[in-house]
C-alpha atoms as a PDB file:
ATOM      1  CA  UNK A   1      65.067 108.497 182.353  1.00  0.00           C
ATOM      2  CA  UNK A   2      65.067 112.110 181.147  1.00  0.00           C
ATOM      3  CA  UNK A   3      68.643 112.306 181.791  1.00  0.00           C
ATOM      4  CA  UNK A   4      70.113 109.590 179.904  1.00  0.00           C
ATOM      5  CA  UNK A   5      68.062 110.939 176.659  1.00  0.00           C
ATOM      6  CA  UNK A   6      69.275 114.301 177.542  1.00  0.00           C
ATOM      7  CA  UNK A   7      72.936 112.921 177.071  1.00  0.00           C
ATOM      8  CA  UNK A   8      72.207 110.258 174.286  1.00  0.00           C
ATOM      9  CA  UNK A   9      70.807 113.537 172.440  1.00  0.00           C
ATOM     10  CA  UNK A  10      74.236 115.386 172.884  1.00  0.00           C
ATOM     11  CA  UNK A  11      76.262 113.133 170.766  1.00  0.00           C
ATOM     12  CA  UNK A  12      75.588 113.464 166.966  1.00  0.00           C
ATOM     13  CA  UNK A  13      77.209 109.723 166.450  1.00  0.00           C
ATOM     14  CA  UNK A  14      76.565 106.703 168.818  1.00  0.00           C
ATOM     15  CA  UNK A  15      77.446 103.296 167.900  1.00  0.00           C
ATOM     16  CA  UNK A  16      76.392 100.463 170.434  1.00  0.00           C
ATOM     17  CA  UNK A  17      77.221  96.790 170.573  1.00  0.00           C
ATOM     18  CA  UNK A  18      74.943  94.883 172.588  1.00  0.00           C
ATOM     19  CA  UNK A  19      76.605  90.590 173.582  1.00  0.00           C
ATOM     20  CA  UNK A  20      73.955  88.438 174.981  1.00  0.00           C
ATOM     21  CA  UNK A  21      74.375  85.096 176.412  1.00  0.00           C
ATOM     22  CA  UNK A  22      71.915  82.609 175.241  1.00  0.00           C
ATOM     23  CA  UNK A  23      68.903  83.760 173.386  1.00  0.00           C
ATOM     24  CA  UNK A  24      66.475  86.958 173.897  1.00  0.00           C
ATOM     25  CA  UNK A  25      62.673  88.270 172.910  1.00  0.00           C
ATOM     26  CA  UNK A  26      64.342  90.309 170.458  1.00  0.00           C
ATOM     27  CA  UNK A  27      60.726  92.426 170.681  1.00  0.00           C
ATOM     28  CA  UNK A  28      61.110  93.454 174.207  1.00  0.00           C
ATOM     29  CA  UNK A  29      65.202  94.118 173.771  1.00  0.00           C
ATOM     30  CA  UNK A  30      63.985  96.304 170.736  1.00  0.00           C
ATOM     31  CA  UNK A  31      61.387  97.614 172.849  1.00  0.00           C
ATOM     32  CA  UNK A  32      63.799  97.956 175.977  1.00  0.00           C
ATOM     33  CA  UNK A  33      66.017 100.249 174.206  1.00  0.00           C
ATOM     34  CA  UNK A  34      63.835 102.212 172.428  1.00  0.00           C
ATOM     35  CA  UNK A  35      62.107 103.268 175.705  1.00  0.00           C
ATOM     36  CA  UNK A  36      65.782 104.543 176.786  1.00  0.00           C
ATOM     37  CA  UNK A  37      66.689 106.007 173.097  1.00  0.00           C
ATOM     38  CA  UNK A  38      63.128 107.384 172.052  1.00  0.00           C
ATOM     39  CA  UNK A  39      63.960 108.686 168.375  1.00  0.00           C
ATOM     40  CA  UNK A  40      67.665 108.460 168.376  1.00  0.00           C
ATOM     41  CA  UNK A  41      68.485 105.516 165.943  1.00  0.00           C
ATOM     42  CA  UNK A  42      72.448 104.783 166.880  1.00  0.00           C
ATOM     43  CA  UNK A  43      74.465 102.124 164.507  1.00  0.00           C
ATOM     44  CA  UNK A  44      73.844  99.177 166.598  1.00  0.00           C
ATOM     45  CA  UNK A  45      75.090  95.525 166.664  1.00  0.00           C
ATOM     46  CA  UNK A  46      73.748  92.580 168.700  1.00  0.00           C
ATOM     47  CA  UNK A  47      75.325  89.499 169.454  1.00  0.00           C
ATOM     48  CA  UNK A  48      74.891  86.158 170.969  1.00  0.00           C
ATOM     49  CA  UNK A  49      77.535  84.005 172.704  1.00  0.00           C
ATOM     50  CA  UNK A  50      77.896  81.238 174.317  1.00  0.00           C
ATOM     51  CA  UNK A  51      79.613  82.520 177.932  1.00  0.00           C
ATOM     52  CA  UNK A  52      81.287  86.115 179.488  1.00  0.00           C
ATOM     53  CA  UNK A  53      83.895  86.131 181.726  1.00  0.00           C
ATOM     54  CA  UNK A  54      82.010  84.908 184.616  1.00  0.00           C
ATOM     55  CA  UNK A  55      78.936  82.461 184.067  1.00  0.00           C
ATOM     56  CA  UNK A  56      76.917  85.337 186.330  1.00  0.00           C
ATOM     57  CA  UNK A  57      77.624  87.929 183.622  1.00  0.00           C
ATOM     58  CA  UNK A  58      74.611  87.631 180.751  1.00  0.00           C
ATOM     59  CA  UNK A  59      74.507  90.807 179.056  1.00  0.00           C
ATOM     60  CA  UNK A  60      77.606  92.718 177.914  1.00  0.00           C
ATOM     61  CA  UNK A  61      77.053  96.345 176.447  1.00  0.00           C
ATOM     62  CA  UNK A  62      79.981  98.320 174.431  1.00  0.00           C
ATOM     63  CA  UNK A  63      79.089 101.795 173.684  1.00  0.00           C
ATOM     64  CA  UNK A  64      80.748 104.888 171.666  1.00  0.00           C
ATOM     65  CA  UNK A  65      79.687 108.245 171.364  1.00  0.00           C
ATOM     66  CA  UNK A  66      80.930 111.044 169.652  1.00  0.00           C
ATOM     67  CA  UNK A  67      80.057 114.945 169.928  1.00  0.00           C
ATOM     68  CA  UNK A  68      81.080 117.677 167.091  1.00  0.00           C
ATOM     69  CA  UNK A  69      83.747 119.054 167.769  1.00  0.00           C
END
């Protein structure tokens, strides 16, 4: 765990785009994430679809990071 907040903390700009199939506790996702992000608050969009590619495929995360340069 310490790792991935060591390299969420590196980027000054991270924009995340969470697709869900079906519908979620959006407490625990909140809850989920923060646990991972701690104080880092990225730009962050969630949304829900009907289907992915494969009907085995329920979550679908798109993320972008950017460090100074």
């Amino acid at each position: 765990m310490y790792f991935k907040y060591t390299l969420v903390k590196a980027f000054k700009k991270l924009y995340i785009t969470g697709i869900l199939v079906g519908t979620t506790d959006n407490t625990r996702r909140r809850d989920a994430i923060s646990k991972v992000l701690k104080d880092h608050m990225p730009c962050m969009t969630v949304l829900y679809v009907a289907g992915l590619a494969s009907p085995a495929i329920k979550v679908e995360i798109d993320a972008w990071a950017c460090a100074d340069a």
